[in-house]
N, C-alpha and C. Protein backbone atom coordinates (compact mmCIF):
# COMPACT_ATOMS: atom_id res chain seq x y z
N UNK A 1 -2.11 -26.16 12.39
CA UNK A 1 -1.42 -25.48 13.46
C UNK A 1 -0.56 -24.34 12.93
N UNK A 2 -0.26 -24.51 11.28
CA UNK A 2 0.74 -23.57 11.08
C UNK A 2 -0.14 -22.07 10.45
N UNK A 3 -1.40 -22.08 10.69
CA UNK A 3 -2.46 -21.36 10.18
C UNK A 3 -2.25 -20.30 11.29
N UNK A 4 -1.49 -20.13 12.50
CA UNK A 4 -2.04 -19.22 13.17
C UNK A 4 -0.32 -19.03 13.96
N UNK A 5 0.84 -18.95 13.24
CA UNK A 5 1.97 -19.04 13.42
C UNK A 5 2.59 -17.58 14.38
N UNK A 6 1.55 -16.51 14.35
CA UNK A 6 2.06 -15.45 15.67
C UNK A 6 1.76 -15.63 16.87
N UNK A 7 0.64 -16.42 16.98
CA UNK A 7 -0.30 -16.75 17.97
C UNK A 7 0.37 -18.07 18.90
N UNK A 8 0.92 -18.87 17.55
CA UNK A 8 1.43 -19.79 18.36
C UNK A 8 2.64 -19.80 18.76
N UNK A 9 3.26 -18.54 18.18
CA UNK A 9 4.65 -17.99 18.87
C UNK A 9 4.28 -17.66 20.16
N UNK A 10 3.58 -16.51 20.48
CA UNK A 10 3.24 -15.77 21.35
C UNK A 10 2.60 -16.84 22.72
N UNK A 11 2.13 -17.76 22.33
CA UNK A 11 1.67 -18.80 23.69
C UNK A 11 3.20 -19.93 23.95
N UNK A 12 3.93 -19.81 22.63
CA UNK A 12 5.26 -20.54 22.96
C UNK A 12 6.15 -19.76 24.09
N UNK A 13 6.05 -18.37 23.73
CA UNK A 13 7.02 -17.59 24.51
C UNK A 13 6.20 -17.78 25.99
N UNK A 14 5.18 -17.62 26.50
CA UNK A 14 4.05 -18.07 27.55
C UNK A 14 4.42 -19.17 28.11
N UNK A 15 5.51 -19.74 27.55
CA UNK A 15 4.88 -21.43 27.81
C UNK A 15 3.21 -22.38 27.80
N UNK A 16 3.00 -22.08 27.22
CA UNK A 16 2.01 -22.52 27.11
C UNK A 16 1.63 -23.72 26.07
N UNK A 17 2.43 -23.86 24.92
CA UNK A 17 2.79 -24.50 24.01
C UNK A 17 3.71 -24.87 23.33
N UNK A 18 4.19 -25.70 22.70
CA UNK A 18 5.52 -26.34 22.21
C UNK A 18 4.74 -25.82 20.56
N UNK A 19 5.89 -24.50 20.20
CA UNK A 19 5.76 -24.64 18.65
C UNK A 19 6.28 -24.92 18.07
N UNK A 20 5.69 -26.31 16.88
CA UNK A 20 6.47 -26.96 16.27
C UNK A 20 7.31 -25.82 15.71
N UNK A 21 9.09 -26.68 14.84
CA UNK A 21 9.61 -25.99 14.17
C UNK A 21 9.35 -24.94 12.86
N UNK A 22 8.34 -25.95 11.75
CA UNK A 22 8.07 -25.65 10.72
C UNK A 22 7.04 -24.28 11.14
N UNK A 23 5.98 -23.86 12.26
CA UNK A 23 5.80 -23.14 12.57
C UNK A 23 6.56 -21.73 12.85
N UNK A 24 7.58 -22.02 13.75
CA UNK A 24 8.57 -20.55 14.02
C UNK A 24 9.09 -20.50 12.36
N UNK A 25 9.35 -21.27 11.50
CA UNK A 25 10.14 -21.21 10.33
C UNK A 25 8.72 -20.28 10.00
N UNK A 26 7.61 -20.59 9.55
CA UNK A 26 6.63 -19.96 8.68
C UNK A 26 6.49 -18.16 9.30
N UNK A 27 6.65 -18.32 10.90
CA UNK A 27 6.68 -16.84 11.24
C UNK A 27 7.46 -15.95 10.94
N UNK A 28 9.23 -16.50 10.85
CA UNK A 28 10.10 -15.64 10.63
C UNK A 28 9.89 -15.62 8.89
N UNK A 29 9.55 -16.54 8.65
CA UNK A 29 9.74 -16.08 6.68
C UNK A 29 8.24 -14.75 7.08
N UNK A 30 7.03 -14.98 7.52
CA UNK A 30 5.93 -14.16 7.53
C UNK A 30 6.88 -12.74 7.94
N UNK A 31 7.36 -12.53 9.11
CA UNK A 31 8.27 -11.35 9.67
C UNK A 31 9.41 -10.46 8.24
N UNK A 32 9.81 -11.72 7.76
CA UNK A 32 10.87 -11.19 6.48
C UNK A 32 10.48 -10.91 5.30
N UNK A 33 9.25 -10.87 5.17
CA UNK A 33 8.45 -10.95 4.00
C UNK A 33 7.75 -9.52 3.93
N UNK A 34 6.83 -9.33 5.57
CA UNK A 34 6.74 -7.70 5.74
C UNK A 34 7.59 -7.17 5.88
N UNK A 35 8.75 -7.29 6.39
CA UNK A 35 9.89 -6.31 6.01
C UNK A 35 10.48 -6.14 4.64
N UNK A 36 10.38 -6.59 4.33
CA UNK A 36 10.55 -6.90 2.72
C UNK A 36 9.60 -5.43 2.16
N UNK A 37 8.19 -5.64 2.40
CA UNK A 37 7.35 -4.89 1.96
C UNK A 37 7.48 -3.87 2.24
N UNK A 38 7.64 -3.01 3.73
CA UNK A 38 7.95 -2.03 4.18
C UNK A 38 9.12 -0.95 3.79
N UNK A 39 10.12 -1.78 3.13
CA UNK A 39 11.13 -1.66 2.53
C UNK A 39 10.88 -0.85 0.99
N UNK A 40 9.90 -1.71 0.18
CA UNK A 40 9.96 -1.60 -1.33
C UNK A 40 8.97 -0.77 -0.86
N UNK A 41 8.13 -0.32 -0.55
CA UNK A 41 7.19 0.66 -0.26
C UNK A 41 7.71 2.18 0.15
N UNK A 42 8.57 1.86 1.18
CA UNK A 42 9.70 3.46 0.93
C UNK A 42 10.53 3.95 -0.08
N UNK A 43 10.71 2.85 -0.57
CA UNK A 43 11.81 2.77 -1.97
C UNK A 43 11.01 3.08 -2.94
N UNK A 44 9.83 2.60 -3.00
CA UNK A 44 9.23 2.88 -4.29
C UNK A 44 8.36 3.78 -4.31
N UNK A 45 8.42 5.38 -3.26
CA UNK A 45 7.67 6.34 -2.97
C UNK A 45 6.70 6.19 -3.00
N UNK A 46 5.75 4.70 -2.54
CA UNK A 46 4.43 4.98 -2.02
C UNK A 46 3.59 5.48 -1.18
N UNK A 47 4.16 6.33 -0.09
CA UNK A 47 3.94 7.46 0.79
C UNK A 47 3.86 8.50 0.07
N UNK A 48 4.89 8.60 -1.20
CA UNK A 48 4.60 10.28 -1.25
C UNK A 48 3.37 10.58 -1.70
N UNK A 49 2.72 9.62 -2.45
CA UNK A 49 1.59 10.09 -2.65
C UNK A 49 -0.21 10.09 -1.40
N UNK A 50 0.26 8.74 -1.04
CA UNK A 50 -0.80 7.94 -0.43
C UNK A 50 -0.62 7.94 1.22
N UNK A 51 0.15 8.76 1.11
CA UNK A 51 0.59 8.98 3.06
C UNK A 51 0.22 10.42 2.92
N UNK A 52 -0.75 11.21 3.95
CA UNK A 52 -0.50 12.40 4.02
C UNK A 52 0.16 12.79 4.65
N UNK A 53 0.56 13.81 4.02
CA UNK A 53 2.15 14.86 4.52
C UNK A 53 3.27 14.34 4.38
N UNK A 54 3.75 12.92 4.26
CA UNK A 54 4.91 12.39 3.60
C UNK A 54 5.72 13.54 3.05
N UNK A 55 5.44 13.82 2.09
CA UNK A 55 6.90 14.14 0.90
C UNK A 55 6.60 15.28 2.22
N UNK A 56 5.90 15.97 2.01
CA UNK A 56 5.94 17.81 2.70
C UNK A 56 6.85 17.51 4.23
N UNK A 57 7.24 16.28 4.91
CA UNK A 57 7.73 16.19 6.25
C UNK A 57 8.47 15.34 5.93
N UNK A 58 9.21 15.30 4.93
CA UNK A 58 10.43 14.43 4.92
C UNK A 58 10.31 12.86 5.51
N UNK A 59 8.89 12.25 4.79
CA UNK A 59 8.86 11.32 5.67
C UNK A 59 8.65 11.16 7.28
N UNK A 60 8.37 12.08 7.63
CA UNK A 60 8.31 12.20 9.29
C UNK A 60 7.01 12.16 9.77
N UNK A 61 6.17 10.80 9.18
CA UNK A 61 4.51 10.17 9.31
C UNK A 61 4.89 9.30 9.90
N UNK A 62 4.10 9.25 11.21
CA UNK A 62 3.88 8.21 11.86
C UNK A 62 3.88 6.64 11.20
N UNK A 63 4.36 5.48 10.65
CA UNK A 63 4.34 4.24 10.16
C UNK A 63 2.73 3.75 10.37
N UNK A 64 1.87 4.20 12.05
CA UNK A 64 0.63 3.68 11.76
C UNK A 64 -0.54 5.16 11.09
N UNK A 65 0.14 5.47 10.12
CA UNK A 65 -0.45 6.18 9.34
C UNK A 65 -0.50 6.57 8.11
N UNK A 66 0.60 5.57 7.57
CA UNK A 66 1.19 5.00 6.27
C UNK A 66 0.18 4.83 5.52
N UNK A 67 -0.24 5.34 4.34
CA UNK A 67 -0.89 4.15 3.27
C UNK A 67 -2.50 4.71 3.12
N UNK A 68 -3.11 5.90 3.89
CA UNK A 68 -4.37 5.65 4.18
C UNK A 68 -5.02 6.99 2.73
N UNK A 69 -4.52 6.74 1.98
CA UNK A 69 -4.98 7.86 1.02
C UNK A 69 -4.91 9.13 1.51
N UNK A 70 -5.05 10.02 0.01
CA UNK A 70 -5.16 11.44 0.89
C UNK A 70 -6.19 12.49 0.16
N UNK A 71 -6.82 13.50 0.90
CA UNK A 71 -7.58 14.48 0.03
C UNK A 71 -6.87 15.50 -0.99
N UNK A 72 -5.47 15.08 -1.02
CA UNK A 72 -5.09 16.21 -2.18
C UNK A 72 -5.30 15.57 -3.34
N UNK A 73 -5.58 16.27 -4.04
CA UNK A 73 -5.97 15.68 -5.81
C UNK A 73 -4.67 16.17 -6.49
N UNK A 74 -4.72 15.37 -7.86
CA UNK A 74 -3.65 15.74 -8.80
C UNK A 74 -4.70 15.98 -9.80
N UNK A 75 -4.52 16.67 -10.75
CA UNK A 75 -5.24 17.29 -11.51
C UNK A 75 -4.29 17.53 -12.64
N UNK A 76 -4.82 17.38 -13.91
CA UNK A 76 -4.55 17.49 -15.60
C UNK A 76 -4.87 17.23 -16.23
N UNK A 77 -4.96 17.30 -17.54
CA UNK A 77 -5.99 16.83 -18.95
C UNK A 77 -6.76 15.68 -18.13
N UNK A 78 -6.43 14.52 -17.64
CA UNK A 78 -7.24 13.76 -17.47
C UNK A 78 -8.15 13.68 -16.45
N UNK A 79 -8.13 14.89 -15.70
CA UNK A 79 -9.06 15.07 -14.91
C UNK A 79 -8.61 15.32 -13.20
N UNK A 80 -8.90 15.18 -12.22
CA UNK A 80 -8.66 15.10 -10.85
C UNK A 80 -8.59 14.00 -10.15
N UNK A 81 -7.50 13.01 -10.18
CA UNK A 81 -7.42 11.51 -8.89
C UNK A 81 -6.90 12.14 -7.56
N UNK A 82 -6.59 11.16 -7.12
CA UNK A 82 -7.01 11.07 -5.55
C UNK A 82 -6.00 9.44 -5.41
N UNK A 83 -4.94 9.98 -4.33
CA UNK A 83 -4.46 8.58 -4.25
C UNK A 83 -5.65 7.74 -3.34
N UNK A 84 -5.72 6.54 -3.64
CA UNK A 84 -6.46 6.14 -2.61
C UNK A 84 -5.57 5.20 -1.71
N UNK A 85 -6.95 5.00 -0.72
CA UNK A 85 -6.58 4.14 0.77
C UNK A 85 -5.96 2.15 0.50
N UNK A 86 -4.67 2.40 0.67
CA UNK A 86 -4.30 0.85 -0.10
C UNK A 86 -4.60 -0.07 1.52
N UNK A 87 -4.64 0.64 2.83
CA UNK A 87 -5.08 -0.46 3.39
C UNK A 87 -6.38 -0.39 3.24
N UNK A 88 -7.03 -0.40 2.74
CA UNK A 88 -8.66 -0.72 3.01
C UNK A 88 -8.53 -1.28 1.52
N UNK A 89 -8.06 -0.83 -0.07
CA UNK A 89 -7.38 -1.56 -0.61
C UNK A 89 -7.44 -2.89 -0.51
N UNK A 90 -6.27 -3.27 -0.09
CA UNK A 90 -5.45 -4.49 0.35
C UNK A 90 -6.39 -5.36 1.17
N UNK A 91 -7.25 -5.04 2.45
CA UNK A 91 -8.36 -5.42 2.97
C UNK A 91 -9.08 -6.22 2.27
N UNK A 92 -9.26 -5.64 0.93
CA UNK A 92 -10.58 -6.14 -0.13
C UNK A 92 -10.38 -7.01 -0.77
N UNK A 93 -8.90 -7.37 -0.99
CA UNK A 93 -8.11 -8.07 -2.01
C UNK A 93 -7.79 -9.08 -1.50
N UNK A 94 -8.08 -10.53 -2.31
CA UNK A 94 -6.58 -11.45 -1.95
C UNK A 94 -5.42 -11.24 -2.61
N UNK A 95 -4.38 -11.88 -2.40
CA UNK A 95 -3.18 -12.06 -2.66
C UNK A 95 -3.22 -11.89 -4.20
N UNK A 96 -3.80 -13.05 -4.71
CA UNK A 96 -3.90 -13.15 -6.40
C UNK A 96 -4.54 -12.29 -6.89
N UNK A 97 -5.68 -11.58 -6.08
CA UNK A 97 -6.10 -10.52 -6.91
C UNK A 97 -5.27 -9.00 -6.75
N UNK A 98 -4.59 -9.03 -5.73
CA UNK A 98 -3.63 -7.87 -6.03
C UNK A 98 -2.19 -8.13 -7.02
N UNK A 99 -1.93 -9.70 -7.10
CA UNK A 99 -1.15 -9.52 -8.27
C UNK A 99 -1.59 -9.34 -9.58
N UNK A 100 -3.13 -9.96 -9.75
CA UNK A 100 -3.31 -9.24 -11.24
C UNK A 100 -3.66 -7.99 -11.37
N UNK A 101 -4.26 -6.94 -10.03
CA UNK A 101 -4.40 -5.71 -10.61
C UNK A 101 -3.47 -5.04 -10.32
N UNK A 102 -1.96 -5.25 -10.04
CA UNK A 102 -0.63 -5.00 -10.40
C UNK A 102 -0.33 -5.10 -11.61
N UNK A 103 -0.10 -6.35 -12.34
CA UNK A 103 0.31 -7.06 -13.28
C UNK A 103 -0.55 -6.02 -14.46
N UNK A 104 -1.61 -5.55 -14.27
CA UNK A 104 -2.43 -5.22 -15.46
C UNK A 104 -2.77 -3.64 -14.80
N UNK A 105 -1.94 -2.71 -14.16
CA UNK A 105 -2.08 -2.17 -13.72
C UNK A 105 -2.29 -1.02 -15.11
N UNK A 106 -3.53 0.60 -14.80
CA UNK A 106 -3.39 0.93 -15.89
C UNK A 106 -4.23 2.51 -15.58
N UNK A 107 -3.60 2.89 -14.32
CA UNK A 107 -4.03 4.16 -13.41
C UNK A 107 -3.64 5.56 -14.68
N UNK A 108 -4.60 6.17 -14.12
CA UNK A 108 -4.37 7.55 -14.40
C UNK A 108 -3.19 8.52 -13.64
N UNK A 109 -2.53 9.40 -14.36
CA UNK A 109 -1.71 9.65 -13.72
C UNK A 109 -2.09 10.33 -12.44
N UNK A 110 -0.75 10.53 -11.19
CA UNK A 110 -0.05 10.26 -11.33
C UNK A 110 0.80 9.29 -10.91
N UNK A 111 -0.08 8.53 -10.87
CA UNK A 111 0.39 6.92 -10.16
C UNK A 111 1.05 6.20 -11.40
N UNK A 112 2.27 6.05 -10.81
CA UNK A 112 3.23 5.94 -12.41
C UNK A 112 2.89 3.68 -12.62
N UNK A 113 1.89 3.75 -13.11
CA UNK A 113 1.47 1.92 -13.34
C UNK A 113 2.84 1.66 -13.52
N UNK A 114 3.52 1.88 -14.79
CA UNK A 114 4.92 0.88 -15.47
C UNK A 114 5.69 0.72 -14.16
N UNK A 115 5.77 1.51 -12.97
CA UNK A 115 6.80 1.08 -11.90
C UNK A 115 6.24 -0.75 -11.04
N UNK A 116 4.40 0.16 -11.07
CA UNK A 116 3.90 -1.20 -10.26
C UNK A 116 3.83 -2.70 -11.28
N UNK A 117 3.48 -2.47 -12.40
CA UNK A 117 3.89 -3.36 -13.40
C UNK A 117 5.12 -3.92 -13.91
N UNK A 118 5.62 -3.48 -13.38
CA UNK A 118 7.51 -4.46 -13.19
C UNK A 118 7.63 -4.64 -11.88
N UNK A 119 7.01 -4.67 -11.20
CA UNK A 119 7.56 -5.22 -9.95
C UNK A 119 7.68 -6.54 -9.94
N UNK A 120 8.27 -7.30 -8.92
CA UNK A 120 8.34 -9.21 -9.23
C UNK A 120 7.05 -9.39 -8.50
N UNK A 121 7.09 -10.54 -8.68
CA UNK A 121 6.44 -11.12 -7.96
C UNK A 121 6.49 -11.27 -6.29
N UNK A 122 7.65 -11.34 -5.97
CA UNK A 122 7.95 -11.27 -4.56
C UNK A 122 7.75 -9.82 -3.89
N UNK A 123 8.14 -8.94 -4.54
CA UNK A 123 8.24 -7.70 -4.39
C UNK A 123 6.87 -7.15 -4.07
N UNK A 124 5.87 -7.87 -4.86
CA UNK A 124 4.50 -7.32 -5.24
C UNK A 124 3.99 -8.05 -3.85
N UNK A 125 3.89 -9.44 -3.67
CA UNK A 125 3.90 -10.42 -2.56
C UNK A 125 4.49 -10.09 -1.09
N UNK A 126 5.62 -9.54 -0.79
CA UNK A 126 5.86 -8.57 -0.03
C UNK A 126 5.29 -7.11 0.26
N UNK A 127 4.57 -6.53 -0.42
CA UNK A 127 4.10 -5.52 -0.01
C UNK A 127 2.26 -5.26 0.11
N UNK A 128 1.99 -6.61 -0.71
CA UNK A 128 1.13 -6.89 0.17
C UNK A 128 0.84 -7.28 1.75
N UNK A 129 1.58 -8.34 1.81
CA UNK A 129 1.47 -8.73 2.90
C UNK A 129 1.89 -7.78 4.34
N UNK A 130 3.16 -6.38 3.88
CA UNK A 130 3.01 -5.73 4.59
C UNK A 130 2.10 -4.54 4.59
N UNK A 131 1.19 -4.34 3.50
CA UNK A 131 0.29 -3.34 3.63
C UNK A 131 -1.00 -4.08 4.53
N UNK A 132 -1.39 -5.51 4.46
CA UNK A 132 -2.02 -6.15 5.43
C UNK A 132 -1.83 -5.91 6.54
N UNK A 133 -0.90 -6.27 7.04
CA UNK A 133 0.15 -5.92 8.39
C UNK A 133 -0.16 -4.43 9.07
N UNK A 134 -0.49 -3.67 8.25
CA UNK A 134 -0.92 -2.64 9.06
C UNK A 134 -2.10 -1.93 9.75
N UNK A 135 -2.91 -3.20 8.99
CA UNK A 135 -4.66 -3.63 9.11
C UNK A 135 -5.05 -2.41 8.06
N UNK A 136 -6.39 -2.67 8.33
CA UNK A 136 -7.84 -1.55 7.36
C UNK A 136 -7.73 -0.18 8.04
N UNK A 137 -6.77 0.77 8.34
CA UNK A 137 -7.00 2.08 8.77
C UNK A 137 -7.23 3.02 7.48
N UNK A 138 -7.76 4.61 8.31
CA UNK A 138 -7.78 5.25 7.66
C UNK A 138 -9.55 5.28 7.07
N UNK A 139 -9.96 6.49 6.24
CA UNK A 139 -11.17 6.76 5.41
C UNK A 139 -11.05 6.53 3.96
N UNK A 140 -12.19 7.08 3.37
CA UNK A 140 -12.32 7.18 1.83
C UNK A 140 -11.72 8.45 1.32
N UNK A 141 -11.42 8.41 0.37
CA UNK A 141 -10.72 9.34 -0.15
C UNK A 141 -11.72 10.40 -1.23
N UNK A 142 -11.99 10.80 -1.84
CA UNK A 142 -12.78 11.54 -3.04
C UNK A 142 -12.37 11.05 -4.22
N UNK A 143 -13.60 10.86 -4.70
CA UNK A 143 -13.53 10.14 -6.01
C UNK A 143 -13.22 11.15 -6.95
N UNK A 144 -12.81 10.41 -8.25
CA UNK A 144 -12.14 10.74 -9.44
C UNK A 144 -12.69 12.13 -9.91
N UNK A 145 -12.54 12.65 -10.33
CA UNK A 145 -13.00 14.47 -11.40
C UNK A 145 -12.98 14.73 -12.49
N UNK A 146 -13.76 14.18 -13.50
CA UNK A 146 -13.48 14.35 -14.73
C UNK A 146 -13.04 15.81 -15.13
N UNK A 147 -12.33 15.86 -16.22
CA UNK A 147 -11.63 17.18 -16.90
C UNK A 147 -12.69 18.16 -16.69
N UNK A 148 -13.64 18.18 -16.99
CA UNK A 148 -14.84 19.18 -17.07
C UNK A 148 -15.79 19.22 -16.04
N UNK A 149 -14.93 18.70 -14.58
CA UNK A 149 -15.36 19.02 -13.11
C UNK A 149 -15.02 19.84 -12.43
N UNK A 150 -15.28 20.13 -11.21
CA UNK A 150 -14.48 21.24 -10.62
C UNK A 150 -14.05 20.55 -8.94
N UNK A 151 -13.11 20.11 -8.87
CA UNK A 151 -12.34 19.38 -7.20
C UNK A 151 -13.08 20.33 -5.99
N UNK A 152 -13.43 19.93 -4.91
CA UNK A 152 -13.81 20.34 -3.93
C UNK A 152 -12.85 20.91 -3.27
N UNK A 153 -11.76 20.32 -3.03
CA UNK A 153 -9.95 20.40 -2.58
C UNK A 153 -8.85 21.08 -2.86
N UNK A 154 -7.53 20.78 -2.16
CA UNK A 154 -6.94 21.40 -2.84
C UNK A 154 -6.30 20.30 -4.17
N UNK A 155 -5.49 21.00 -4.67
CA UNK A 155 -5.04 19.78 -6.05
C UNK A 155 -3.64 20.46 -6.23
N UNK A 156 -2.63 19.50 -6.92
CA UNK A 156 -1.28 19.64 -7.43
C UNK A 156 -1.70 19.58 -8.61
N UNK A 157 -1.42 21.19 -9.91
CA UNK A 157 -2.08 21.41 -10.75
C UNK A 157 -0.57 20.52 -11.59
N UNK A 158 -0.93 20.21 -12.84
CA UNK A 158 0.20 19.40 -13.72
C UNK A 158 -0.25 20.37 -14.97
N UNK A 159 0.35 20.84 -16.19
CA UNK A 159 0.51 21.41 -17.20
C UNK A 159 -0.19 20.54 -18.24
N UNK A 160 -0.92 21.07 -19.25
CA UNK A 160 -1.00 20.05 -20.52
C UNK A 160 0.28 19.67 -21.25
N UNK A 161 0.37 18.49 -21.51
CA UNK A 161 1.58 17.84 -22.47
C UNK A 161 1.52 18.44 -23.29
N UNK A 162 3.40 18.74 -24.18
CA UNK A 162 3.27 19.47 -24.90
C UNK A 162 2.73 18.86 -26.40
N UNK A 163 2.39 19.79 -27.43
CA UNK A 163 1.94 18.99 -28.57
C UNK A 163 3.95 18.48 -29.46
């Protein structure tokens, strides 16, 4: 019964059902848990890359449009990425498998890994569960560009490191 704890809120508020306690307990921790996520996800500028128009609008993206990758490329020695789509992402993933490809995270720039690789566990656990929360929206993004490609797009050019 505690497998379906919004549902059985939502027919409680109906009257329709008596939800046990341990139920409303599992919803509000589920409720505090995506907020949780929603939270470390602004904090930890994952819009600026993976939201379009984020940074360029001060944040002023719609929330159901959060997260869905974008066609600008970053481009430098290592070639041309592409943030990609973390709800469709997240979609693909369970729980444990987004903590180990956190945990062992090992992106090209400029997705800075060492930030997602210290995250806790809860932290990481929270933002899954709120990147779930926002379901599978959004497309594919363009794949990777090796150095000696040429981007279809536009791109944020980065400098070679110095020697």
């Amino acid at each position: 019964m505690t497998r379906y704890p919004r549902i059985l809120a939502a027919l409680a508020v109906a009257g329709m059902v008596a939800v046990p306690p341990a139920a409303q307990a599992d919803a509000a921790a589920d409720r505090k848990l995506v907020e949780r996520g929603r939270y470390v996800i602004k904090i930890a500028g994952c819009n600026d890359c993976h939201t379009p128009g984020y940074a360029m609008t001060d944040g002023k993206v719609p929330e159901k449009e959060w997260l869905i990758g974008d066609q600008l490329g970053w481009r430098g020695p290592w070639g041309t990425t592409y943030p990609p789509n973390l709800r469709r992402t997240m979609a693909r993933l369970s729980e444990s498998e987004w903590l180990a490809l956190a945990h062992n995270a090992n992106f090209r720039p400029p997705m800075p890994s060492v930030s997602l690789r210290n995250m806790s566990d809860a932290d990481l656990r929270a933002v899954y569960r709120y990147v779930r929360s926002l379901g599978p929206g959004g497309g594919d993004v363009p794949a990777y560009v090796p150095p000696d490609g040429s981007p279809a797009g536009p791109v944020v050019m980065f400098p070679a490191p110095p020697n």
